[in-house]
C-alpha atoms as a PDB file:
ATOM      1  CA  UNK A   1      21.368  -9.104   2.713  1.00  0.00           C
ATOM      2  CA  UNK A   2      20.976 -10.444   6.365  1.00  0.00           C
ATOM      3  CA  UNK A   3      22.633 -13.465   8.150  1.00  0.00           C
ATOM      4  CA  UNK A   4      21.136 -15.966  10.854  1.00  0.00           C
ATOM      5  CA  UNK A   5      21.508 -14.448  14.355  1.00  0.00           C
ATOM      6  CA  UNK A   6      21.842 -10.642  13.136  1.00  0.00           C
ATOM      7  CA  UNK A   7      20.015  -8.286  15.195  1.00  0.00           C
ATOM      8  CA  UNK A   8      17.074  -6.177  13.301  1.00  0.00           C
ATOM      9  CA  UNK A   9      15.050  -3.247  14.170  1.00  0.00           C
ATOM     10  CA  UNK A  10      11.607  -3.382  12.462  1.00  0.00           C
ATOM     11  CA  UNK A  11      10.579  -0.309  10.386  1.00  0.00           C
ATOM     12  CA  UNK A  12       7.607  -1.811   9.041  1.00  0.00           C
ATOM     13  CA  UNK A  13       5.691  -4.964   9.047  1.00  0.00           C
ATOM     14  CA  UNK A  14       3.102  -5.758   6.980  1.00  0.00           C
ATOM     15  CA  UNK A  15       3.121  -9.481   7.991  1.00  0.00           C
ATOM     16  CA  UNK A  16       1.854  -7.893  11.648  1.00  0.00           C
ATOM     17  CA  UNK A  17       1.960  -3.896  12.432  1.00  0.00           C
ATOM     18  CA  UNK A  18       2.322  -4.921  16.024  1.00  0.00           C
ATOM     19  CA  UNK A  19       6.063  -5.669  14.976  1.00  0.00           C
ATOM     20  CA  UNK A  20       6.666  -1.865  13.606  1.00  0.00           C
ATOM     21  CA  UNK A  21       9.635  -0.388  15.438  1.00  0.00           C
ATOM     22  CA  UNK A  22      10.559  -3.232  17.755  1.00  0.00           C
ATOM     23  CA  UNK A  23      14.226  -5.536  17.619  1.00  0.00           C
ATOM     24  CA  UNK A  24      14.093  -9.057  16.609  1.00  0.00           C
ATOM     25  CA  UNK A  25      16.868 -11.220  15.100  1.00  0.00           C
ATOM     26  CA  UNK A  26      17.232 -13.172  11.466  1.00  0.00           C
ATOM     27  CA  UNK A  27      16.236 -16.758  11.929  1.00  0.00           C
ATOM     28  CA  UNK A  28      16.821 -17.519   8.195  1.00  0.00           C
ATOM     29  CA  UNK A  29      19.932 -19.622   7.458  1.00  0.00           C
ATOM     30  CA  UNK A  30      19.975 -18.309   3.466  1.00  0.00           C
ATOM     31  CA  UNK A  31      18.000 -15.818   1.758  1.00  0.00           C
ATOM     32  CA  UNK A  32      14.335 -16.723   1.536  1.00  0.00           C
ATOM     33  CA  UNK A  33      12.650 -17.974  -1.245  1.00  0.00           C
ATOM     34  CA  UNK A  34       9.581 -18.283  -2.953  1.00  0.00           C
ATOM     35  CA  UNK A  35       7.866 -20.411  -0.029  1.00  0.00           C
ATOM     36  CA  UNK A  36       8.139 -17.106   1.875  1.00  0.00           C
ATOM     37  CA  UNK A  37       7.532 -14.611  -0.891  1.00  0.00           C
ATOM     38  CA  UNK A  38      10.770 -13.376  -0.677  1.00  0.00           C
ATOM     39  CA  UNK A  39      10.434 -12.387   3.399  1.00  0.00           C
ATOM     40  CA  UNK A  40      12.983 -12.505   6.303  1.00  0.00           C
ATOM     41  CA  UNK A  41      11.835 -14.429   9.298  1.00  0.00           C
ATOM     42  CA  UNK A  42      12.422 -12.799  12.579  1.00  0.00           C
ATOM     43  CA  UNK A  43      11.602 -14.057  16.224  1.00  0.00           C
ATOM     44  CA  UNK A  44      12.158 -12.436  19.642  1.00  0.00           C
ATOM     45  CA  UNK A  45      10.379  -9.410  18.804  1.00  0.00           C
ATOM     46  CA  UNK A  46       8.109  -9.966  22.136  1.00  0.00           C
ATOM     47  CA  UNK A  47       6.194 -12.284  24.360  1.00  0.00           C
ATOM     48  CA  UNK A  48       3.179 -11.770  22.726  1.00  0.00           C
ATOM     49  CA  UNK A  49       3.981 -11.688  18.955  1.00  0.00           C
ATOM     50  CA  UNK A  50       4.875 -14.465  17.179  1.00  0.00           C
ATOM     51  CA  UNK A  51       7.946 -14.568  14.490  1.00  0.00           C
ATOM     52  CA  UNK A  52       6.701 -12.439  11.572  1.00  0.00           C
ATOM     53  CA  UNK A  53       7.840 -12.462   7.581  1.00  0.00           C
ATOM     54  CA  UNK A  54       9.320  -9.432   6.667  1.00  0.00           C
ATOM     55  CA  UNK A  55      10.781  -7.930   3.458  1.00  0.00           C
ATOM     56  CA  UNK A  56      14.227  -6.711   3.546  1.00  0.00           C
ATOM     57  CA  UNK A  57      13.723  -3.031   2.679  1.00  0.00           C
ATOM     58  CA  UNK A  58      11.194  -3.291   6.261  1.00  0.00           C
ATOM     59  CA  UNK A  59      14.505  -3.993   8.641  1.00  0.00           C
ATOM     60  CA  UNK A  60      18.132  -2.810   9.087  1.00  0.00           C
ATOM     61  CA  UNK A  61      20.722  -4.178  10.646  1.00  0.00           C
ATOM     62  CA  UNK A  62      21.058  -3.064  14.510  1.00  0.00           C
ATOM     63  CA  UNK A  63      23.708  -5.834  15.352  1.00  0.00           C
ATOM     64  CA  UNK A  64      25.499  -8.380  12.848  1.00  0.00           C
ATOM     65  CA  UNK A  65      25.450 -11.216  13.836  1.00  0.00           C
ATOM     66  CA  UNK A  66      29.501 -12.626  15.628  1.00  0.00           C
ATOM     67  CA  UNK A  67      31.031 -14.933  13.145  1.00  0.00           C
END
């Protein structure tokens, strides 16, 4: 389970491969739902790359987010 604003490393991504071992962060306010098939949005990753759909067992927490 993530929370908005934690900090992810990307093991995987099959939403773009580009995204495969870079940081992001969890723009999702609650756990995604069928709209996204069940993926985490996460943005930041890099200039070029837009905010890609993961699936939770593709991340892990670097950073939670403060609360």
């Amino acid at each position: 389970m993530f929370n908005k604003d934690d900090k992810v490393e990307i093991k995987s991504c099959v939403d773009d491969p580009r995204a495969a071992g870079r940081t992001g962060y969890i723009v999702d306010e609650k756990p995604p739902g069928p709209l996204t098939q069940g993926r985490w949005t996460v943005n930041g990753i890099g200039f070029w790359i837009a905010p890609v759909l993961c699936h939770a067992s593709e991340l892990r927490v670097i950073k939670p987010a403060a609360r």
